[in-house]
PDB file of N, CA and C in Angstrom:
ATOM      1  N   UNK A   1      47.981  72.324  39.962  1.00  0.00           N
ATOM      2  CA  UNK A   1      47.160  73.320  39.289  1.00  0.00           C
ATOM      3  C   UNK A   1      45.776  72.712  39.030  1.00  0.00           C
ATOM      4  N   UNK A   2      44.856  73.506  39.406  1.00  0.00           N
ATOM      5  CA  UNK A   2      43.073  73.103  39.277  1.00  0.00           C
ATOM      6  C   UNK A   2      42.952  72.883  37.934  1.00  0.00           C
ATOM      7  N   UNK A   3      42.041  72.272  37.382  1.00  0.00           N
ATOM      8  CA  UNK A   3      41.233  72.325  35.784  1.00  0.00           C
ATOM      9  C   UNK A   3      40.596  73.933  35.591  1.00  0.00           C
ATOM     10  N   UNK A   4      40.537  74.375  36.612  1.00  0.00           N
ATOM     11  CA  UNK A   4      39.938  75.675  36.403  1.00  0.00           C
ATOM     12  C   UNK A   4      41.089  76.644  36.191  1.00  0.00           C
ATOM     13  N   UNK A   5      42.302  76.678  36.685  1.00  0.00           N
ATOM     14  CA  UNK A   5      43.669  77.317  36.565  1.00  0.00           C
ATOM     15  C   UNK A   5      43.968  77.227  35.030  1.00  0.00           C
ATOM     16  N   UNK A   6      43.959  75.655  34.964  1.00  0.00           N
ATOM     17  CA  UNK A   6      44.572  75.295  33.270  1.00  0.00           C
ATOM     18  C   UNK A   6      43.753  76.115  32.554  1.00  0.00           C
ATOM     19  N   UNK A   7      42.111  75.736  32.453  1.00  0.00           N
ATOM     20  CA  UNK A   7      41.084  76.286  31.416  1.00  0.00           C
ATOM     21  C   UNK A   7      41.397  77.876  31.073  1.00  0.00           C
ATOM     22  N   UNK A   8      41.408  78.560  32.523  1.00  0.00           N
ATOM     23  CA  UNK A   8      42.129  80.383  32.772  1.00  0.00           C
ATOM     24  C   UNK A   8      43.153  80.172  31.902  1.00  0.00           C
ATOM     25  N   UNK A   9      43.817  79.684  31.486  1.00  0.00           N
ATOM     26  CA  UNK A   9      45.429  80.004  31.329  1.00  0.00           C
ATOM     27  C   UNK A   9      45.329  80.087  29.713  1.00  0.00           C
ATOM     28  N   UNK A  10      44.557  78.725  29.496  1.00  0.00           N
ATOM     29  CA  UNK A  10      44.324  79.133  27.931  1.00  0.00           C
ATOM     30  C   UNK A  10      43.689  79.697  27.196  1.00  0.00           C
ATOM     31  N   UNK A  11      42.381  79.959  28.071  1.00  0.00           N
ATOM     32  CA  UNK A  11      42.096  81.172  27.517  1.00  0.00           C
ATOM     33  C   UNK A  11      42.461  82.460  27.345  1.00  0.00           C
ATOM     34  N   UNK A  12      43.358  83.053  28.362  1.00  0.00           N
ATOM     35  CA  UNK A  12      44.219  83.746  28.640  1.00  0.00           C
ATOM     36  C   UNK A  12      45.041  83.750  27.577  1.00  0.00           C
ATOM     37  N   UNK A  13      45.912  83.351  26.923  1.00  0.00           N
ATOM     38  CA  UNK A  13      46.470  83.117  26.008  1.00  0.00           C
ATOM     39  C   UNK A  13      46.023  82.856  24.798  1.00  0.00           C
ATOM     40  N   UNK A  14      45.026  82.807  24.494  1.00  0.00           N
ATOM     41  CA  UNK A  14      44.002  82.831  23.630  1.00  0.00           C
ATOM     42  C   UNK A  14      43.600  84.483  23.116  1.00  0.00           C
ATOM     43  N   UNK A  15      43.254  84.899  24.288  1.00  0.00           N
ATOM     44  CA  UNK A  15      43.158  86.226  24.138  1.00  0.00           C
ATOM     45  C   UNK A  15      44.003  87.099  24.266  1.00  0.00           C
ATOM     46  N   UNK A  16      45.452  86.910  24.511  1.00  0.00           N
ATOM     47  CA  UNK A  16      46.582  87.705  23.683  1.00  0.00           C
ATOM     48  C   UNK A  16      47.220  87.061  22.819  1.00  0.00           C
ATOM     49  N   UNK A  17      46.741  85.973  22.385  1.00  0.00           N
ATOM     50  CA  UNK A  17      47.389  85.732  20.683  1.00  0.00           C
ATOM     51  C   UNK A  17      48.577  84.954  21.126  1.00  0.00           C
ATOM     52  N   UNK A  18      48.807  84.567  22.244  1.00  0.00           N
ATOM     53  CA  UNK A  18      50.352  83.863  22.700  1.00  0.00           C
ATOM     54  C   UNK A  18      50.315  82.513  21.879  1.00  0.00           C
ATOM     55  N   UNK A  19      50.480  82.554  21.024  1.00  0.00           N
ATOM     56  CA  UNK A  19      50.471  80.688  20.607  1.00  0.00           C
ATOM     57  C   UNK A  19      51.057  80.365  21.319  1.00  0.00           C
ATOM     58  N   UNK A  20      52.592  80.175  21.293  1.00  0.00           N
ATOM     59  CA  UNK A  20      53.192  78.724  22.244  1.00  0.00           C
ATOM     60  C   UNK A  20      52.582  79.068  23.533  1.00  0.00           C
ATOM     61  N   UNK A  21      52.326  79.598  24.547  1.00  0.00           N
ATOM     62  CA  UNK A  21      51.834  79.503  25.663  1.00  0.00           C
ATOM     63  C   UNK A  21      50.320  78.684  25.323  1.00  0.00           C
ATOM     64  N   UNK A  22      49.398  79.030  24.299  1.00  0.00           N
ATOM     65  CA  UNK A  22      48.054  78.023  23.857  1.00  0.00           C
ATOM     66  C   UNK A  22      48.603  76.666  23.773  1.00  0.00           C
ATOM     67  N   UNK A  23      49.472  76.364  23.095  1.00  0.00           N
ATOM     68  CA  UNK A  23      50.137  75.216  22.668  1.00  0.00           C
ATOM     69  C   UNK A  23      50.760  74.415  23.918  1.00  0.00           C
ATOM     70  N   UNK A  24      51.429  75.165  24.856  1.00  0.00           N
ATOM     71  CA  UNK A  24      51.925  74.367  26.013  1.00  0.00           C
ATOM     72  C   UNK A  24      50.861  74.295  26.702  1.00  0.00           C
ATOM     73  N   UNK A  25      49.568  74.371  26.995  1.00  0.00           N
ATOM     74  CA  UNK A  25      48.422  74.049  27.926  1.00  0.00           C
ATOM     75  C   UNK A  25      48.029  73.085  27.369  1.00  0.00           C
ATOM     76  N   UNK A  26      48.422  72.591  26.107  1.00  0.00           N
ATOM     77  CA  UNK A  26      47.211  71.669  25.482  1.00  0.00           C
ATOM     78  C   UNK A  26      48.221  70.039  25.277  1.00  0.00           C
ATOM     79  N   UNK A  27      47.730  68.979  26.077  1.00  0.00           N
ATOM     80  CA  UNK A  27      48.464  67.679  25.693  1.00  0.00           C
ATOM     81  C   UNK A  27      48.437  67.388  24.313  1.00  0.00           C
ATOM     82  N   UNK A  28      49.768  66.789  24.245  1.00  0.00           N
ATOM     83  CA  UNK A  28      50.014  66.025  22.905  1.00  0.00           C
ATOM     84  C   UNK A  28      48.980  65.319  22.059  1.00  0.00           C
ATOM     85  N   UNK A  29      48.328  64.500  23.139  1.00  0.00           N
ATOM     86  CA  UNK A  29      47.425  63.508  22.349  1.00  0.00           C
ATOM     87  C   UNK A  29      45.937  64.330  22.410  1.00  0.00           C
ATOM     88  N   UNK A  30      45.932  65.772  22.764  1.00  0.00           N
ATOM     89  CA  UNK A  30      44.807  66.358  22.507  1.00  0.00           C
ATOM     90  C   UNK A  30      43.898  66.418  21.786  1.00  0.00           C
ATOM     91  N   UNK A  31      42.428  66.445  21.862  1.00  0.00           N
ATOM     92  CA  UNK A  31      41.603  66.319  21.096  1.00  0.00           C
ATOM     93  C   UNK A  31      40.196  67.447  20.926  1.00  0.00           C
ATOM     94  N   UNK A  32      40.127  67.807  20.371  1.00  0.00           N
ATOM     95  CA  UNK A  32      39.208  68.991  19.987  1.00  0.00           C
ATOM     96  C   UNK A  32      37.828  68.922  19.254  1.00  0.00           C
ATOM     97  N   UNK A  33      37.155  69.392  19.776  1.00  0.00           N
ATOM     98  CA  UNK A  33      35.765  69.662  18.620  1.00  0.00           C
ATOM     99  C   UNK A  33      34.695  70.496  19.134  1.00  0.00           C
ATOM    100  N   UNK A  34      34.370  71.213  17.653  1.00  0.00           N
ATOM    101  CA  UNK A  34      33.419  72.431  17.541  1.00  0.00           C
ATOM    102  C   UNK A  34      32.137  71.347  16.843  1.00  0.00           C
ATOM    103  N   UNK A  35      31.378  70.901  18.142  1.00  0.00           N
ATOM    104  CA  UNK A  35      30.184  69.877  17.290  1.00  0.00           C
ATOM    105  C   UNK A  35      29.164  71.096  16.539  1.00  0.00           C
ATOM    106  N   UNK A  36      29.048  72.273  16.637  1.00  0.00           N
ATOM    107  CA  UNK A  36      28.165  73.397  15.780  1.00  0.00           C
ATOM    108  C   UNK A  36      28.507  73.061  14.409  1.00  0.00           C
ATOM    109  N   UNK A  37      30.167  73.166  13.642  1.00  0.00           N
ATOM    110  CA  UNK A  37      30.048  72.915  13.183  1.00  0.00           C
ATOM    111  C   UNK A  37      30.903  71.611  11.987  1.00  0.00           C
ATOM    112  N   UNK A  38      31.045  70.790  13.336  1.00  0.00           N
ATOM    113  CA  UNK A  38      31.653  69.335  13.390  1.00  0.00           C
ATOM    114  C   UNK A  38      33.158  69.487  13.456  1.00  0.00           C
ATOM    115  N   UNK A  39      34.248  70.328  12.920  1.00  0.00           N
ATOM    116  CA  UNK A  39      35.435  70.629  13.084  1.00  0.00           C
ATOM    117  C   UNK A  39      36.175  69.527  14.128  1.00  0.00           C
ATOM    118  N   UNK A  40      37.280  68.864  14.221  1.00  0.00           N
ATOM    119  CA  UNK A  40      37.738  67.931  15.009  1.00  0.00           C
ATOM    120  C   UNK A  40      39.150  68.819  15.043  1.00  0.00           C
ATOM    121  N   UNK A  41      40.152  69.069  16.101  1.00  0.00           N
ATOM    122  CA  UNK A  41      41.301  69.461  16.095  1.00  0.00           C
ATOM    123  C   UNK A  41      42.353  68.405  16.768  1.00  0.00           C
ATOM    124  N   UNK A  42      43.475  68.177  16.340  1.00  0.00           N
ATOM    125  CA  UNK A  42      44.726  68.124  17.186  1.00  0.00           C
ATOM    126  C   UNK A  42      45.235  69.503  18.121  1.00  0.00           C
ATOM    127  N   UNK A  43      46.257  69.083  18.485  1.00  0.00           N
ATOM    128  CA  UNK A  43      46.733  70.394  19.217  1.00  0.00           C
ATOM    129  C   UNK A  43      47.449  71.441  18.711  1.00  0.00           C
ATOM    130  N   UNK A  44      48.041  71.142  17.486  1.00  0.00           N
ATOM    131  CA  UNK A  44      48.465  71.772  16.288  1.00  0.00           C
ATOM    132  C   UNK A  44      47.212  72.926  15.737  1.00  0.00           C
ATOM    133  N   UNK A  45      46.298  71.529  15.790  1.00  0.00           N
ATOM    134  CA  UNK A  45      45.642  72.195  14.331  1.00  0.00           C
ATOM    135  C   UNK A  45      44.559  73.582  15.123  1.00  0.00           C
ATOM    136  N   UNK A  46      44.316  73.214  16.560  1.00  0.00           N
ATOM    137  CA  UNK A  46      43.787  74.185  16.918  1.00  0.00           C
ATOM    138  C   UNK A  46      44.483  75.544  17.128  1.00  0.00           C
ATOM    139  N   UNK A  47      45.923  74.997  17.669  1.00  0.00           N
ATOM    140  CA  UNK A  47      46.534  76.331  17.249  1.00  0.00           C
ATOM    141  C   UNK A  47      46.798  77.292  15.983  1.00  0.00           C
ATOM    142  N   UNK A  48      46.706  76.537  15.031  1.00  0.00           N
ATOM    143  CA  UNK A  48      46.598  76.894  14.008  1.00  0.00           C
ATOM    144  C   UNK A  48      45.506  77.775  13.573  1.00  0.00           C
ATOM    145  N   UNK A  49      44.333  77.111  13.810  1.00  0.00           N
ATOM    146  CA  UNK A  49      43.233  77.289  13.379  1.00  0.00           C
ATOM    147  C   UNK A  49      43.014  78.886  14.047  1.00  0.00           C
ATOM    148  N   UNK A  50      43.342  78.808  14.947  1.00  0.00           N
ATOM    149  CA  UNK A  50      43.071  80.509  15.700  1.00  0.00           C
ATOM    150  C   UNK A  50      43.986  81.312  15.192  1.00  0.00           C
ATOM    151  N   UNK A  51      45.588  80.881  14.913  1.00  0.00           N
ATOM    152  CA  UNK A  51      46.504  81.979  14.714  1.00  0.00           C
ATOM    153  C   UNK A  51      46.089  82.329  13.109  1.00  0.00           C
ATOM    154  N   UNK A  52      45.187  81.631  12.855  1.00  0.00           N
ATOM    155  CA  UNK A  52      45.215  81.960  11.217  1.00  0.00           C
ATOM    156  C   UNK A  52      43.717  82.895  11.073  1.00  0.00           C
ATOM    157  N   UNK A  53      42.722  82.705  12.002  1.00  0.00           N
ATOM    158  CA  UNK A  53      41.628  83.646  11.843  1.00  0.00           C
ATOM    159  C   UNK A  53      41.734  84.990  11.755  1.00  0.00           C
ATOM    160  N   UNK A  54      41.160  85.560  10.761  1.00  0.00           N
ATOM    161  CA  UNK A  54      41.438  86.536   9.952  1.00  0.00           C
ATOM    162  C   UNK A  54      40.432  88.006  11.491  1.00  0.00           C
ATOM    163  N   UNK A  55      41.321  88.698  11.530  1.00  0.00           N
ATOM    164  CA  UNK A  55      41.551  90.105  12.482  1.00  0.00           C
ATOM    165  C   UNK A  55      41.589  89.912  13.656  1.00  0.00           C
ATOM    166  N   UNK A  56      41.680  90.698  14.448  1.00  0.00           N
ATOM    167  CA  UNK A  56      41.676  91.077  15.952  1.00  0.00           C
ATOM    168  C   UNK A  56      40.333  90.808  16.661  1.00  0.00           C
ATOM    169  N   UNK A  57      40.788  89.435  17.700  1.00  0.00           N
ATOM    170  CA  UNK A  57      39.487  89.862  18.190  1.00  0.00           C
ATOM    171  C   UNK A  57      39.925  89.326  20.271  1.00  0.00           C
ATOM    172  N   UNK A  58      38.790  89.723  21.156  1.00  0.00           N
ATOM    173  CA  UNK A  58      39.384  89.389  21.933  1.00  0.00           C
ATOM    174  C   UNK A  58      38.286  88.433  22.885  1.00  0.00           C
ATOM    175  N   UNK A  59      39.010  88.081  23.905  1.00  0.00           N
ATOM    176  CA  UNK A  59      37.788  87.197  24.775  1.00  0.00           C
ATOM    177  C   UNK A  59      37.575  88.070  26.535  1.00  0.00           C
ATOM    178  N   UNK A  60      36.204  87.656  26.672  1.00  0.00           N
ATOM    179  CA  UNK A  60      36.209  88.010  27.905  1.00  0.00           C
ATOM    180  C   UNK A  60      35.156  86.308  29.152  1.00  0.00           C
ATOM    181  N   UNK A  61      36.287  85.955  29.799  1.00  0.00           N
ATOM    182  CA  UNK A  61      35.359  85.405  30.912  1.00  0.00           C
ATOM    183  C   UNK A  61      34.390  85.361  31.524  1.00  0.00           C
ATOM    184  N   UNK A  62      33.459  85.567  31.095  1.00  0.00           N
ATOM    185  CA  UNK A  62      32.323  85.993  31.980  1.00  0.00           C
ATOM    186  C   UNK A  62      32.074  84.871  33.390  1.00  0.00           C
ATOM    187  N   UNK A  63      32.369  83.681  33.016  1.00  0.00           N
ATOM    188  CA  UNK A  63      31.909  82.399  34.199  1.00  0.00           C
ATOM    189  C   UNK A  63      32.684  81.351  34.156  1.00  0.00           C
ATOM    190  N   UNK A  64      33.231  81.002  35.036  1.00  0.00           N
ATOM    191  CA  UNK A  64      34.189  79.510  35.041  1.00  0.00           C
ATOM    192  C   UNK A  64      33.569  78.465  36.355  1.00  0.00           C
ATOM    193  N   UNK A  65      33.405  77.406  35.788  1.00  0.00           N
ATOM    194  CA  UNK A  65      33.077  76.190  37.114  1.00  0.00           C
ATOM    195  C   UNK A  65      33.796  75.130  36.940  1.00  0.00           C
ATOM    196  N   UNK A  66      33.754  74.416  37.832  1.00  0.00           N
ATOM    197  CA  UNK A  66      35.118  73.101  37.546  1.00  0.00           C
ATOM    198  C   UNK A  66      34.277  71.948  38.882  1.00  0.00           C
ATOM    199  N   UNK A  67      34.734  71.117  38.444  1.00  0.00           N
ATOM    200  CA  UNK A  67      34.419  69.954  38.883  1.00  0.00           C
ATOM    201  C   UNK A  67      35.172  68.827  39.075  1.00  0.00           C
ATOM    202  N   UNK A  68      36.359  68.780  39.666  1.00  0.00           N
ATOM    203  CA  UNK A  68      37.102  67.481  39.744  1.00  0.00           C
ATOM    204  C   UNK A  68      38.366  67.843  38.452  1.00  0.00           C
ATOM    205  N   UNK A  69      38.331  66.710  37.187  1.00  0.00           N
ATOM    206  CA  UNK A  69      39.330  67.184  36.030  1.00  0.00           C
ATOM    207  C   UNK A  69      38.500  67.963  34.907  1.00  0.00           C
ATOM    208  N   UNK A  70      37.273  68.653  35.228  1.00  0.00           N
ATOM    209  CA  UNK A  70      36.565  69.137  34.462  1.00  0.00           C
ATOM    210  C   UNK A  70      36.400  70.244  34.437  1.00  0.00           C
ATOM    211  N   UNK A  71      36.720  71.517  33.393  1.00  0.00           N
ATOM    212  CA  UNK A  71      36.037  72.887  34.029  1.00  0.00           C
ATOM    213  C   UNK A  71      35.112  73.076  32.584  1.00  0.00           C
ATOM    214  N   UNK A  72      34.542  74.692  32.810  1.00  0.00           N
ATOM    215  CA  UNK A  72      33.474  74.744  31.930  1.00  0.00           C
ATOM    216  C   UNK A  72      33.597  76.282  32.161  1.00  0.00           C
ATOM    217  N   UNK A  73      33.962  76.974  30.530  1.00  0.00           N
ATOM    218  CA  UNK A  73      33.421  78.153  30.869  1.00  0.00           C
ATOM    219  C   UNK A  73      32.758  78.702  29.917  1.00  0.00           C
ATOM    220  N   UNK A  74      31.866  80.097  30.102  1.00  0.00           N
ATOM    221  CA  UNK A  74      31.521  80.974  29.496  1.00  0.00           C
ATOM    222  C   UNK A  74      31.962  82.066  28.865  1.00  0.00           C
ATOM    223  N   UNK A  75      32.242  82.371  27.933  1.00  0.00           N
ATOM    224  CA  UNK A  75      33.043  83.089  27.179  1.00  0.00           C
ATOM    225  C   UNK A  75      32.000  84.260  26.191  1.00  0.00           C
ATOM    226  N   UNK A  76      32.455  85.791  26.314  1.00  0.00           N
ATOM    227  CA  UNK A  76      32.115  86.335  25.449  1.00  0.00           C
ATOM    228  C   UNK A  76      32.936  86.944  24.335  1.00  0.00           C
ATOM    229  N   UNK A  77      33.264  86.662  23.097  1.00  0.00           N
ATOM    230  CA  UNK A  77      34.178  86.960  22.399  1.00  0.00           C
ATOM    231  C   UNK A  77      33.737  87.972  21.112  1.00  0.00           C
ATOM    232  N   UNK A  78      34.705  89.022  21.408  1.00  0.00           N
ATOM    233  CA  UNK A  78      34.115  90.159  20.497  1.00  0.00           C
ATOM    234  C   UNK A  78      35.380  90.657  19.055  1.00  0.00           C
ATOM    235  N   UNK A  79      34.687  90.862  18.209  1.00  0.00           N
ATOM    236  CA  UNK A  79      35.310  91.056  16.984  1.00  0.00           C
ATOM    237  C   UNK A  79      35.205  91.820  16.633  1.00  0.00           C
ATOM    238  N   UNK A  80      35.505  93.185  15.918  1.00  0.00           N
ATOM    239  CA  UNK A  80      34.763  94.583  15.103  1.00  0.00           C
ATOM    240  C   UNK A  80      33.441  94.768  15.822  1.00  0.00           C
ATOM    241  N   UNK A  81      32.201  94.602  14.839  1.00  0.00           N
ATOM    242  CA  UNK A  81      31.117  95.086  15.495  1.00  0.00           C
ATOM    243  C   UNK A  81      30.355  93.487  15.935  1.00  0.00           C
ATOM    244  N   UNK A  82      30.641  92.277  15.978  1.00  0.00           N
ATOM    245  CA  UNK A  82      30.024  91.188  16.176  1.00  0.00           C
ATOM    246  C   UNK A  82      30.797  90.395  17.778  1.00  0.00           C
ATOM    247  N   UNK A  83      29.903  89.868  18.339  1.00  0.00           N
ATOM    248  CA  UNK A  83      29.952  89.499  19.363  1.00  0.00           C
ATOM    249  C   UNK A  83      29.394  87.660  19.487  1.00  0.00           C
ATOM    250  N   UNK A  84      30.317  87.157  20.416  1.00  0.00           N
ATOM    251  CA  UNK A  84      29.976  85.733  19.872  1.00  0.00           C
ATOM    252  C   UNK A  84      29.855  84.980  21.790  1.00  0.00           C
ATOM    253  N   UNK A  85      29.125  84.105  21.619  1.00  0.00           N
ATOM    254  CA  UNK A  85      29.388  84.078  23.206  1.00  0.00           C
ATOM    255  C   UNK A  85      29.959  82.086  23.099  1.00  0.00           C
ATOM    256  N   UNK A  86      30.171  81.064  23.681  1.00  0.00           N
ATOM    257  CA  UNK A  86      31.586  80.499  23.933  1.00  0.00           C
ATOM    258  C   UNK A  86      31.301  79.278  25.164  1.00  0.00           C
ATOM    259  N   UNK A  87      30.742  78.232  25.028  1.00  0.00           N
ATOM    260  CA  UNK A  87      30.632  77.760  26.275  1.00  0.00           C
ATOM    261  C   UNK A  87      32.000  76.561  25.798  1.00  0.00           C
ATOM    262  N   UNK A  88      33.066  75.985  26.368  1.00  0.00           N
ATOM    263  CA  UNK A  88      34.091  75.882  26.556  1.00  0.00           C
ATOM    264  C   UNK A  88      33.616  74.211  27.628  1.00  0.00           C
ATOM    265  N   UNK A  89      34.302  73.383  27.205  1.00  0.00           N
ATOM    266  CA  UNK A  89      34.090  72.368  28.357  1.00  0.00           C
ATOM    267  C   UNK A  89      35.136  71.131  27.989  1.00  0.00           C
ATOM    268  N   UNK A  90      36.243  71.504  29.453  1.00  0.00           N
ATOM    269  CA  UNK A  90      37.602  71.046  28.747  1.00  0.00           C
ATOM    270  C   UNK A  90      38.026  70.143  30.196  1.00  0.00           C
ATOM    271  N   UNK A  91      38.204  69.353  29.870  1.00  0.00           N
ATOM    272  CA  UNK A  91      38.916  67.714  30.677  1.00  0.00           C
ATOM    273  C   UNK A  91      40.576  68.087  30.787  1.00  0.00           C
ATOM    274  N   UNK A  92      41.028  68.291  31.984  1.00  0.00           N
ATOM    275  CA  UNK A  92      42.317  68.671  32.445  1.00  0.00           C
ATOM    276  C   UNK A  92      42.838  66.867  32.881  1.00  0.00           C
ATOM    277  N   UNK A  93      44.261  66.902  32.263  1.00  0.00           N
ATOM    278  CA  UNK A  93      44.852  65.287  32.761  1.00  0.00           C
ATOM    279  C   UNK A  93      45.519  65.639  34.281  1.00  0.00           C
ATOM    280  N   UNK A  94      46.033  64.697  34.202  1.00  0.00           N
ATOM    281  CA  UNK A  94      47.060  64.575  35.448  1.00  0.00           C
ATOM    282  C   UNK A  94      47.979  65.172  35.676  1.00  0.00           C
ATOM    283  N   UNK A  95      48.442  65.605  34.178  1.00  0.00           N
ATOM    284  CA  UNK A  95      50.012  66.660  34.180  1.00  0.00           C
ATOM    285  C   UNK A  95      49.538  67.971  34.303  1.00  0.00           C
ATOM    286  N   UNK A  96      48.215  68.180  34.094  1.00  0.00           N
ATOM    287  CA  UNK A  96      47.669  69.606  34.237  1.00  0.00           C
ATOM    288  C   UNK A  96      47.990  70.033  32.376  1.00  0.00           C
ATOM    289  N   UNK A  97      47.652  69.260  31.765  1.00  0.00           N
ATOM    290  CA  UNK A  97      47.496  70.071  30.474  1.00  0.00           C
ATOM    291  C   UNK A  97      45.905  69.159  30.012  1.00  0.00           C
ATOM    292  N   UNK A  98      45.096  70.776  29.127  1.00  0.00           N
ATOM    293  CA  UNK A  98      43.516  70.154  28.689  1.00  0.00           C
ATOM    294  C   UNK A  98      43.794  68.958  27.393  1.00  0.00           C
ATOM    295  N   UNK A  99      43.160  67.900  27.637  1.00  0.00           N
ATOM    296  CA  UNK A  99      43.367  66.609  26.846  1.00  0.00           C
ATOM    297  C   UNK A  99      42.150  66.427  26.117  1.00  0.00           C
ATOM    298  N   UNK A 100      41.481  67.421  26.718  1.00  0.00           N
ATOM    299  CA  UNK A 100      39.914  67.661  25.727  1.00  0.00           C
ATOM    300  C   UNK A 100      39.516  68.633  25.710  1.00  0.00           C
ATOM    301  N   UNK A 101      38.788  69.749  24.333  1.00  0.00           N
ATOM    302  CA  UNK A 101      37.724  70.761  24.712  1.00  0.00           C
ATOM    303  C   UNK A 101      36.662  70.330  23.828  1.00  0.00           C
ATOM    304  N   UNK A 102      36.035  70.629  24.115  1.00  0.00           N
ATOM    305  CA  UNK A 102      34.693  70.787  23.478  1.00  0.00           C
ATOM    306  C   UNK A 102      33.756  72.119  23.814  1.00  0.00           C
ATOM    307  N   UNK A 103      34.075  72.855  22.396  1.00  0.00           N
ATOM    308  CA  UNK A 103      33.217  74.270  22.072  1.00  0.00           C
ATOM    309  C   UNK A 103      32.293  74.512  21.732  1.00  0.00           C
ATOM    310  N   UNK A 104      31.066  75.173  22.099  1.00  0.00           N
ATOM    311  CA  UNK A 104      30.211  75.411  21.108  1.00  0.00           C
ATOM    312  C   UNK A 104      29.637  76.824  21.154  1.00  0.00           C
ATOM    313  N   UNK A 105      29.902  77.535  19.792  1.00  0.00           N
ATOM    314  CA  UNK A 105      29.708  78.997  19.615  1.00  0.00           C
ATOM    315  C   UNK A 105      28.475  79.405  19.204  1.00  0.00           C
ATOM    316  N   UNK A 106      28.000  80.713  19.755  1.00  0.00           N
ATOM    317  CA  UNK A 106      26.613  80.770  19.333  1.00  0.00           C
ATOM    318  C   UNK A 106      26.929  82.291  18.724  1.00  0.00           C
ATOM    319  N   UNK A 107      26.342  82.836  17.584  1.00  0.00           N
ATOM    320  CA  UNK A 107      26.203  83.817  17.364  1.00  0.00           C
ATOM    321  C   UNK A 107      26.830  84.098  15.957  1.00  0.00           C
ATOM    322  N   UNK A 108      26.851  85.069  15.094  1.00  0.00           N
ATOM    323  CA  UNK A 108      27.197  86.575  15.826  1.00  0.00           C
ATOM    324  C   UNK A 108      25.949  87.106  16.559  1.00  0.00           C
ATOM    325  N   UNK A 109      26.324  88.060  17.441  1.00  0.00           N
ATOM    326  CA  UNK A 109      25.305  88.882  17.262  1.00  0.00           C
ATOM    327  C   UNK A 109      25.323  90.373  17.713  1.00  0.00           C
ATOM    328  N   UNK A 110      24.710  91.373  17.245  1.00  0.00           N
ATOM    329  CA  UNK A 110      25.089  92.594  17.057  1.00  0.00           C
ATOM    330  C   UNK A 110      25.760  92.967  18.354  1.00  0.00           C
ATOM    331  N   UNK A 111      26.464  93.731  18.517  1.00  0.00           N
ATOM    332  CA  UNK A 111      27.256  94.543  19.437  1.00  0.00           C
ATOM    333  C   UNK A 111      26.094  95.691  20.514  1.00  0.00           C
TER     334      UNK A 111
END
């Protein structure tokens, strides 16, 4: 499976709310961070951290590129009336699960 397959998959699952399917893409010794606004995750805690954000919201792909164990995508993610856009840049291992992301969100901004 590509880094670009894995990156699809969790986001994918991201955007129907599947935790354990989020949770099985992501290695054990996973490591996370939102440098916007410094946040560090395990693989737990990121699952967490999403299943606990307060309403419905969903994602859309707009762009995926990959490079070797590297992909990178663009993300537009929409909530009620706010819209957030998502650049995503996640290091796939050997077993095919992401062992790194690194997020950084920009926005809201109006719908």
């Amino acid at each position: 499976m590509t880094s670009a397959h894995v990156l699809r998959s969790f986001l994918d699952s991201l955007d129907a709310q599947d935790w354990d399917k989020v949770r099985a893409v992501l290695a054990d010794d996973f490591r996370g961070h939102y440098p916007h606004d410094g946040r560090h995750f395990d693989a737990d805690g990121l699952v967490a951290y999403n299943q606990d954000y307060p309403g419905r919201w969903s994602l859309q792909v707009v762009e995926l590129l990959v490079e070797g164990d590297r992909a990178v995508a663009r993300t537009r993610v929409t909530g009620g009336t706010q819209t957030f856009w998502v650049a995503s840049f996640a290091r796939v291992d050997g077993d095919g699960l992401i062992h790194e992301l690194v997020e950084v969100w920009a926005g809201p901004v109006p719908e």
